[in-house]
C-alpha atoms as a PDB file:
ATOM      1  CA  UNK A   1      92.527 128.995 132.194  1.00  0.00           C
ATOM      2  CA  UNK A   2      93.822 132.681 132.345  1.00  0.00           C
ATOM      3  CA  UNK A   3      97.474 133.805 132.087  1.00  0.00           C
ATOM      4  CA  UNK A   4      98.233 136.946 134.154  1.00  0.00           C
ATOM      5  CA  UNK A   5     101.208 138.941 132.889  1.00  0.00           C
ATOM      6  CA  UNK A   6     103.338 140.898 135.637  1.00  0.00           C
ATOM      7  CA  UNK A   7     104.742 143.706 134.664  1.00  0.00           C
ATOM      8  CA  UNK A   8     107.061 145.871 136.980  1.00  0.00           C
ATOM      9  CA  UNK A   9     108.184 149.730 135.757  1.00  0.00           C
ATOM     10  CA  UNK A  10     110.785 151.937 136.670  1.00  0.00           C
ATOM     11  CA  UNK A  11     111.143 155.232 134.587  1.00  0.00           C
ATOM     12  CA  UNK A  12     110.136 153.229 131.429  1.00  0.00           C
ATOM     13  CA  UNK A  13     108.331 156.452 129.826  1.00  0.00           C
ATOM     14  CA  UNK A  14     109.857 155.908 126.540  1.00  0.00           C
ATOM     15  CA  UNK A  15     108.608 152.434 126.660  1.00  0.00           C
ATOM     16  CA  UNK A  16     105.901 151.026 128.912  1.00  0.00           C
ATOM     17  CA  UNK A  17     102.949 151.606 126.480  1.00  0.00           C
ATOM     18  CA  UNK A  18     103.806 150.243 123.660  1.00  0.00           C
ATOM     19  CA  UNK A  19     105.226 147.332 126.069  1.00  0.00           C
ATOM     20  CA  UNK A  20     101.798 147.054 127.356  1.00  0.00           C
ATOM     21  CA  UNK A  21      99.986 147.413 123.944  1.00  0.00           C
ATOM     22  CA  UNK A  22     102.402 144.676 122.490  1.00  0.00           C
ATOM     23  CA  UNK A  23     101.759 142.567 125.284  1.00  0.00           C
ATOM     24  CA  UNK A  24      97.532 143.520 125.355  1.00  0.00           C
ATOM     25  CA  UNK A  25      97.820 142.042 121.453  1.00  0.00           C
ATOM     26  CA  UNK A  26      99.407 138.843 121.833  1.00  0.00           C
ATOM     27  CA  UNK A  27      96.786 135.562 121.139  1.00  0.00           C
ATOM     28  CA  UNK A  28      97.514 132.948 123.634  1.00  0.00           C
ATOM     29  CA  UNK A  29      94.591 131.265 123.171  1.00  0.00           C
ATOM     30  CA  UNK A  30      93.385 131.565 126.865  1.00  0.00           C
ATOM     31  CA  UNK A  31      92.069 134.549 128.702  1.00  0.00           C
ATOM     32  CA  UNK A  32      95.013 137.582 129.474  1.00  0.00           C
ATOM     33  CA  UNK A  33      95.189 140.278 132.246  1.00  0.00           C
ATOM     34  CA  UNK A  34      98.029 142.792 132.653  1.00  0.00           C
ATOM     35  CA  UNK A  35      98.972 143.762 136.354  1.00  0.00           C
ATOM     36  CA  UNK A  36     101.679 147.001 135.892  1.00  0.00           C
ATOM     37  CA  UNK A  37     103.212 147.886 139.045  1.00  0.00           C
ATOM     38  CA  UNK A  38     105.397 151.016 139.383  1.00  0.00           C
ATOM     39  CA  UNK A  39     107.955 151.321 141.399  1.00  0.00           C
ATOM     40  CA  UNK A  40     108.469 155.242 142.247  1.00  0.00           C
ATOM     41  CA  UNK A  41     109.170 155.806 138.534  1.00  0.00           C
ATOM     42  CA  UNK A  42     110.406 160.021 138.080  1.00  0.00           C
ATOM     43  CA  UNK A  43     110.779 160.052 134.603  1.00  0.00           C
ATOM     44  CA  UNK A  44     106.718 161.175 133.872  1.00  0.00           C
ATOM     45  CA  UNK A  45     106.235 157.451 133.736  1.00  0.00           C
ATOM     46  CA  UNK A  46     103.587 157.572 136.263  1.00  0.00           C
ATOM     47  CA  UNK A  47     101.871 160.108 134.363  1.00  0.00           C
ATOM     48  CA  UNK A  48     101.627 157.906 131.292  1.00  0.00           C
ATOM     49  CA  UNK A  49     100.598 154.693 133.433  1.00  0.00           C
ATOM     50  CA  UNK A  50      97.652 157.207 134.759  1.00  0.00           C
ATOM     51  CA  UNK A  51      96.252 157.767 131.433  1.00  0.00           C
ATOM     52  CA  UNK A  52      96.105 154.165 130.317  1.00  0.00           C
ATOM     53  CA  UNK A  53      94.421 152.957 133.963  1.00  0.00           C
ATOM     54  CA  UNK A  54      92.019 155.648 132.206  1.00  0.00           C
ATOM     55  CA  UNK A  55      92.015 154.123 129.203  1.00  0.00           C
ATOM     56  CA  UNK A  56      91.649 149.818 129.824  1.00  0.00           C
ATOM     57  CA  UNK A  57      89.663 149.397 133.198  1.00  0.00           C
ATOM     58  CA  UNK A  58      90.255 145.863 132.907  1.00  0.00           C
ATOM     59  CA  UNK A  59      94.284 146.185 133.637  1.00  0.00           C
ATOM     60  CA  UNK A  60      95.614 146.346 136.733  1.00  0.00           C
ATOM     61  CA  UNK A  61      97.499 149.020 137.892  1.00  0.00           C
ATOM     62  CA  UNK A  62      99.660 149.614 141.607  1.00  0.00           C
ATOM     63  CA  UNK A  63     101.861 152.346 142.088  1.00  0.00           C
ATOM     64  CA  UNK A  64     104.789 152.330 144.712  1.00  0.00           C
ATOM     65  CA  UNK A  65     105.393 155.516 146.556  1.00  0.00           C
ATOM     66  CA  UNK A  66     108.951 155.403 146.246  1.00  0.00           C
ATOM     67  CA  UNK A  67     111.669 152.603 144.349  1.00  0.00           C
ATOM     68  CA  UNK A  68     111.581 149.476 146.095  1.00  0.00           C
ATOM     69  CA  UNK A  69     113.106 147.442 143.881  1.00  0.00           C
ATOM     70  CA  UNK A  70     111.701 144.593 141.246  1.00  0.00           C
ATOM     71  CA  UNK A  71     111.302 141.920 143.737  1.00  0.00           C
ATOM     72  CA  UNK A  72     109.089 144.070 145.774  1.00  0.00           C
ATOM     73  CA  UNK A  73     107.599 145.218 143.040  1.00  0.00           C
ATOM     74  CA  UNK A  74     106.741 141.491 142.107  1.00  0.00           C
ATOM     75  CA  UNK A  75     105.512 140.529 144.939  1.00  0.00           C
ATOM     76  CA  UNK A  76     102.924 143.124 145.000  1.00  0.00           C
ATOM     77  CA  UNK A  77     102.448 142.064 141.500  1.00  0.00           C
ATOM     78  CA  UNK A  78     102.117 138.371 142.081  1.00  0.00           C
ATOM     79  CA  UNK A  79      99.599 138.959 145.081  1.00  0.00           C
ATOM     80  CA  UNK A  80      96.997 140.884 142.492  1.00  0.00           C
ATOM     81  CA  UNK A  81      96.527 138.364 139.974  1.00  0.00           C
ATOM     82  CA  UNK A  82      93.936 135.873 139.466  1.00  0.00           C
ATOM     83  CA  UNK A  83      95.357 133.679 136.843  1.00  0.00           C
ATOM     84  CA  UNK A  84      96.015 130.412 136.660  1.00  0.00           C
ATOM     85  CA  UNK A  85      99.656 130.753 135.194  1.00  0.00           C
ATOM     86  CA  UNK A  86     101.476 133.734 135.576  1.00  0.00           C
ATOM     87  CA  UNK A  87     104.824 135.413 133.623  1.00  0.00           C
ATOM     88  CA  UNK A  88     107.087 138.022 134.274  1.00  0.00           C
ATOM     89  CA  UNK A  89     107.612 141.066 131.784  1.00  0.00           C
ATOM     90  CA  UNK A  90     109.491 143.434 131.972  1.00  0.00           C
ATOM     91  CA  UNK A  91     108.570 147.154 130.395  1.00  0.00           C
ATOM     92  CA  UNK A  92     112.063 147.526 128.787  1.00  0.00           C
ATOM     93  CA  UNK A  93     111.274 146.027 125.127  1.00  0.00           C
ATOM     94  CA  UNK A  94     114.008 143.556 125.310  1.00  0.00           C
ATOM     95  CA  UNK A  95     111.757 140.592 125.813  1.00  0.00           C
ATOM     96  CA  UNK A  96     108.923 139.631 122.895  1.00  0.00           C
ATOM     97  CA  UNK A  97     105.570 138.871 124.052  1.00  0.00           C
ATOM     98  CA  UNK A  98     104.831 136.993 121.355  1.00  0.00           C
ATOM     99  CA  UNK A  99     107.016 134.426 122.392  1.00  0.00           C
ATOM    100  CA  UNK A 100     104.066 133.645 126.001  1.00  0.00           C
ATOM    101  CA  UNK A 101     102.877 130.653 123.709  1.00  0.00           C
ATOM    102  CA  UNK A 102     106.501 128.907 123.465  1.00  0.00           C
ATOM    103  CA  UNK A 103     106.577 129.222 127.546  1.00  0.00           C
ATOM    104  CA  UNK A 104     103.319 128.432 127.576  1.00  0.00           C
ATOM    105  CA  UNK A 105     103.597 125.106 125.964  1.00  0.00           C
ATOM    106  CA  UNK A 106     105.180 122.948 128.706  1.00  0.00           C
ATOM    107  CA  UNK A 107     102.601 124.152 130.982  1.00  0.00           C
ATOM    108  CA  UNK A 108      99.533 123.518 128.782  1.00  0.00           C
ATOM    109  CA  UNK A 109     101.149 120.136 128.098  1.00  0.00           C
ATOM    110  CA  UNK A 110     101.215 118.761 131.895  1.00  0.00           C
ATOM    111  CA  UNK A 111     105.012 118.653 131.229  1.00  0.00           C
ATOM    112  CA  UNK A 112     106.017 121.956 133.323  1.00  0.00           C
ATOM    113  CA  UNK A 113     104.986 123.840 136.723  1.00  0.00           C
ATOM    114  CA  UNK A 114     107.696 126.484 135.974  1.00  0.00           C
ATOM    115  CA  UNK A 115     109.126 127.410 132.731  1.00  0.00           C
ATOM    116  CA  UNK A 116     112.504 129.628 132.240  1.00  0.00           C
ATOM    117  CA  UNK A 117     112.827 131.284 128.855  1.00  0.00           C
ATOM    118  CA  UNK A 118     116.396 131.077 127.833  1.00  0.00           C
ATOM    119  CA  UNK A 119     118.562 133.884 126.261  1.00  0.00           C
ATOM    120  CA  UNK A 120     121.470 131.087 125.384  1.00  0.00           C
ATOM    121  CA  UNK A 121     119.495 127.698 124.229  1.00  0.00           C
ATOM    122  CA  UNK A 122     119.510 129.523 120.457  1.00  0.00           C
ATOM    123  CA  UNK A 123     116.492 130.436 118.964  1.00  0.00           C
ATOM    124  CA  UNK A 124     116.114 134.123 118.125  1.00  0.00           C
ATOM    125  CA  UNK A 125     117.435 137.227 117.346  1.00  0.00           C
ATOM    126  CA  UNK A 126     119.758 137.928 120.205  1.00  0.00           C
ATOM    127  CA  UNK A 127     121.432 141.628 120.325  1.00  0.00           C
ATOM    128  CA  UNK A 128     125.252 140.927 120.761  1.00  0.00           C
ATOM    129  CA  UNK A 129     126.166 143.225 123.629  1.00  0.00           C
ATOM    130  CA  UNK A 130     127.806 143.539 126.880  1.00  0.00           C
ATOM    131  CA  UNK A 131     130.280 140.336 127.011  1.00  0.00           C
ATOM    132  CA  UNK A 132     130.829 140.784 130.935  1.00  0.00           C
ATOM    133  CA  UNK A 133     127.703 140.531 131.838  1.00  0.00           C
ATOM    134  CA  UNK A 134     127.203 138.223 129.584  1.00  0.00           C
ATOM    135  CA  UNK A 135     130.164 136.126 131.459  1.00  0.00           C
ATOM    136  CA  UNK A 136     128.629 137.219 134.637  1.00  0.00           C
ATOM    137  CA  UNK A 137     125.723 135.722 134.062  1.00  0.00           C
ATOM    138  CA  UNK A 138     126.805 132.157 133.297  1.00  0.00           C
ATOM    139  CA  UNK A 139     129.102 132.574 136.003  1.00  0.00           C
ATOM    140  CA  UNK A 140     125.404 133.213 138.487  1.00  0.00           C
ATOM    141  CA  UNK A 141     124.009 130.684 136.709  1.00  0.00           C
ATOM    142  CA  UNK A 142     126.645 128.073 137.221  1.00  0.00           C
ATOM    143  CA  UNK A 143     127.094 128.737 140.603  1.00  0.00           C
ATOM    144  CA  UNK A 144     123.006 128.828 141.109  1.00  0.00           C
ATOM    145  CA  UNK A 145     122.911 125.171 139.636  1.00  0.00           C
ATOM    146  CA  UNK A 146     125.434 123.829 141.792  1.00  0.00           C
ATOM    147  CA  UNK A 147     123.822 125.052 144.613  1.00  0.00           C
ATOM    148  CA  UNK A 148     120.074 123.858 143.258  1.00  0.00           C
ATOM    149  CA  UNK A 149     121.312 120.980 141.587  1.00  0.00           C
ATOM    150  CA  UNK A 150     119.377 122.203 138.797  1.00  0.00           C
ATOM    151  CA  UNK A 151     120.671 122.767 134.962  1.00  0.00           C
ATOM    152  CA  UNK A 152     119.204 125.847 133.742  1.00  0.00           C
ATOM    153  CA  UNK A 153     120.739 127.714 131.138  1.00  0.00           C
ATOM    154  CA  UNK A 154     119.826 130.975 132.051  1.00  0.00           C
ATOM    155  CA  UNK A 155     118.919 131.522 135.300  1.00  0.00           C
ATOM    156  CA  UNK A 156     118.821 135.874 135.685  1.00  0.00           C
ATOM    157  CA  UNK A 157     116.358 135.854 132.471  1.00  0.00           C
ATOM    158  CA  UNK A 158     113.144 138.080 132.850  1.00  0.00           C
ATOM    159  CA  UNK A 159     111.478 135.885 131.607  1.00  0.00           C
ATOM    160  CA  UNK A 160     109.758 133.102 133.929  1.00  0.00           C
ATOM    161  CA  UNK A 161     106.662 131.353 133.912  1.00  0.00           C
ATOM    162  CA  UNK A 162     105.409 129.797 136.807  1.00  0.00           C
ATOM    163  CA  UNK A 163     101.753 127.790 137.868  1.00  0.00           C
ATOM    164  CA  UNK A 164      99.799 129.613 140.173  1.00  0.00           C
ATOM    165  CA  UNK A 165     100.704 126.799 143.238  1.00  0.00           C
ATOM    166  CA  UNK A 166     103.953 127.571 143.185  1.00  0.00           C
ATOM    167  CA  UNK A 167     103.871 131.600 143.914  1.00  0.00           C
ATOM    168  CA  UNK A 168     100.924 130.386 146.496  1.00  0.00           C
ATOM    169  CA  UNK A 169     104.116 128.316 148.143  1.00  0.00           C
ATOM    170  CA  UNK A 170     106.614 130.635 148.378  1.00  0.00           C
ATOM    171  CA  UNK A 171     107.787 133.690 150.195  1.00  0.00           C
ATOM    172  CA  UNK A 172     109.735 136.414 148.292  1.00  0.00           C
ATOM    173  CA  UNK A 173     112.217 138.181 150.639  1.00  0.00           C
ATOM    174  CA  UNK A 174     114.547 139.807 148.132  1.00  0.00           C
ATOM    175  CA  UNK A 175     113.679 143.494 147.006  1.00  0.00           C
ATOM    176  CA  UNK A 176     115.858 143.893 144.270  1.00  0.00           C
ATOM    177  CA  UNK A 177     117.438 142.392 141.698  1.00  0.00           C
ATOM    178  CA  UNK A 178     118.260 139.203 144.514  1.00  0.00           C
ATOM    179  CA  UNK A 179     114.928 138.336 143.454  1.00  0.00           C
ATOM    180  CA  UNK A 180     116.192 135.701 140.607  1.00  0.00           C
ATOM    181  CA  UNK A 181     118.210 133.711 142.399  1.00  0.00           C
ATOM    182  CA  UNK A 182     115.557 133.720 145.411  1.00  0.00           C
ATOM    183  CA  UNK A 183     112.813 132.424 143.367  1.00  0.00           C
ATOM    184  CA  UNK A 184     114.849 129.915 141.475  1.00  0.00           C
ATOM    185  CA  UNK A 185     116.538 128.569 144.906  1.00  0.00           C
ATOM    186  CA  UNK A 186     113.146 128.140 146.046  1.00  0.00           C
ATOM    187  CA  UNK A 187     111.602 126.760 143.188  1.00  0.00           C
ATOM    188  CA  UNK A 188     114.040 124.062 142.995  1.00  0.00           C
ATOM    189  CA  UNK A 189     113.453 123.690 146.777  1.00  0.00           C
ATOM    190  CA  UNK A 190     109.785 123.245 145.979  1.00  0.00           C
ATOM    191  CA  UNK A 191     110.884 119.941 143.602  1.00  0.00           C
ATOM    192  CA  UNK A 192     108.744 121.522 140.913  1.00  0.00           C
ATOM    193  CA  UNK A 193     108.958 120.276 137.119  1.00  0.00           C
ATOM    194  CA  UNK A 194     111.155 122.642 135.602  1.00  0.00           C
ATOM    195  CA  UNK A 195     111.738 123.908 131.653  1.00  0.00           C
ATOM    196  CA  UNK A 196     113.552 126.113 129.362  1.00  0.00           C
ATOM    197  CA  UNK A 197     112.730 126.990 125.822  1.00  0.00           C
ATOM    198  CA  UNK A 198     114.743 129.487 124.079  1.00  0.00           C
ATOM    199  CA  UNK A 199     113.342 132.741 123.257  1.00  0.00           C
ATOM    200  CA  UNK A 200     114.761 136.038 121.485  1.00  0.00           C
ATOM    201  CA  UNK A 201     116.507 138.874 123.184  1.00  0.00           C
ATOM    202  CA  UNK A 202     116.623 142.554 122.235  1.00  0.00           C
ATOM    203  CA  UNK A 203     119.170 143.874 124.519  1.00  0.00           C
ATOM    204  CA  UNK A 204     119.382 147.789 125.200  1.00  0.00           C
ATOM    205  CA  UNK A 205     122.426 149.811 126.442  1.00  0.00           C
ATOM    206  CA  UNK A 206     122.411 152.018 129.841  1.00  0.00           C
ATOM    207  CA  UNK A 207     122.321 155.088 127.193  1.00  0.00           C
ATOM    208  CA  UNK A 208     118.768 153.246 125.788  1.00  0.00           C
ATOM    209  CA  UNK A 209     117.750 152.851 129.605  1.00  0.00           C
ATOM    210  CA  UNK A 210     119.192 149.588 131.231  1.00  0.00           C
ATOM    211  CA  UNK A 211     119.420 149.370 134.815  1.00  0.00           C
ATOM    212  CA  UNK A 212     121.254 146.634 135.984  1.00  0.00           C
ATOM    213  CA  UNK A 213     124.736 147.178 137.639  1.00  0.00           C
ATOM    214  CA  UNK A 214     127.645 145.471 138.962  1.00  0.00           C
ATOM    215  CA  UNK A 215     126.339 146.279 142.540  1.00  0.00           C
ATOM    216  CA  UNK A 216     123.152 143.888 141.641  1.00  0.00           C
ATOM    217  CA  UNK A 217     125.949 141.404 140.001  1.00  0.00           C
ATOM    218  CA  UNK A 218     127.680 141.452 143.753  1.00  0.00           C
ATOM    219  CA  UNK A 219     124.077 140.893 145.436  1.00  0.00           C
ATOM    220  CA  UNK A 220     123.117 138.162 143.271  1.00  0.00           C
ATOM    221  CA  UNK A 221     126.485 136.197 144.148  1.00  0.00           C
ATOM    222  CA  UNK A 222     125.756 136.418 147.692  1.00  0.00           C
ATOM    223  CA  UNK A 223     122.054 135.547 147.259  1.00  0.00           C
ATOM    224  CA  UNK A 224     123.223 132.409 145.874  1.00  0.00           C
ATOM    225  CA  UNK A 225     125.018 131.537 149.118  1.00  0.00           C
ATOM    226  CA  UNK A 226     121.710 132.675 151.154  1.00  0.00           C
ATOM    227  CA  UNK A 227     119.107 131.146 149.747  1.00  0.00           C
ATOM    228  CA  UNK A 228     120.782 127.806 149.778  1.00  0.00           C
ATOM    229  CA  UNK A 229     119.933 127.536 153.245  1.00  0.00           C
ATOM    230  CA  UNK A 230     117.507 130.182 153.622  1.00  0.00           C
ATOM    231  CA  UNK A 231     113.878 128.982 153.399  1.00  0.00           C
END
């Protein structure tokens, strides 16, 4: 059993090494690869991601030209791994590694195919930050379950675990942010087992480097509409 840990980067200089070493540390009590994918990073990020494909031969690294987006990035992620079960990471700090065995455990179990981490099931330290897109995001995630029939929690986490078989079954479209409420409309499509367990979150601010915008807020609404009929 291996667990292959996805990792996609966007001008996370400050960040993406110790991300990497964090995540390179964690004891999950089966084998571990890292895939990092970059995706057009300008911040010397690329630089940094050069010296540690240097530096651990065994990680996998792909670099991207020019931004794509994450789901792009993802799927070039998900294609280069050779792991059983595989998790999403990203580079930004706000998600603990240490916290793969807790997602891990429905899987393991025979309970799960897919497991969500959840941001609002307690748990935790959670950063208290942000209360629109905090609002936002139940609001995405309400309207993602009704459409699903599903009744996740938190359905735009980074964090999501999935069996091998069920990236194997499914075809990501969505280059950005989209890419959440693609893969959970076609998960649910899929009728696999589905779980949450809560996990911590240690939220940044755009001046600390977060990305996400109101723009991705307005995509995300209308990927729920798409991908409800939308193979």
């Amino acid at each position: 059993m291996k667990l292959s840990v996805v990792i996609p980067v966007y001008n996370e200089v400050n960040t993406v090494e110790k991300l990497a070493r964090h995540v390179d540390a964690v004891d999950v009590g089966i084998e571990k690869e890292l895939v990092l994918v970059d995706d057009g990073s300008t911040d010397g990020t690329v630089d940094v991601l050069h010296r540690m494909e240097d530096e651990h031969k065994s990680w996998k690294f792909i670099f991207h030209e020019q931004n794509m987006g994450k789901g792009a990035a993802l799927r070039d992620g998900f294609r280069a791994t050779t792991g059983d079960v595989i998790v999403i990471q990203d580079a930004d700090m706000e998600y603990d590694p240490r916290e793969y065995p807790l997602l891990l455990g429905p899987i393991l179990e025979g309970h799960a195919d897919v497991v969500y981490g959840s941001r609002f099931l307690g748990g935790g330290p959670h950063r208290v930050v942000f209360y629109w897109h905090y609002l936002g995001n139940r609001l995405l995630t309400t309207l993602s379950n009704m459409m699903t029939d599903l009744n996740l929690t938190d359905m735009e986490v980074c964090y999501k675990m999935f069996r091998k078989e069920v990236l194997e079954g499914i075809t990501i479209s969505e280059n950005r942010f989209g890419f959440e409420v693609e893969i959970t409309a076609k998960v649910a499509r899929g009728n696999w087992r589905v779980y949450e367990v809560p996990i911590s979150y240690y939220g940044r601010s755009y001046a600390e480097g977060k990305k996400i915008t109101w723009r991705d807020g307005f995509r995300a609404f209308w990927c729920v509409l798409k991908y409800r009929f939308v193979d």
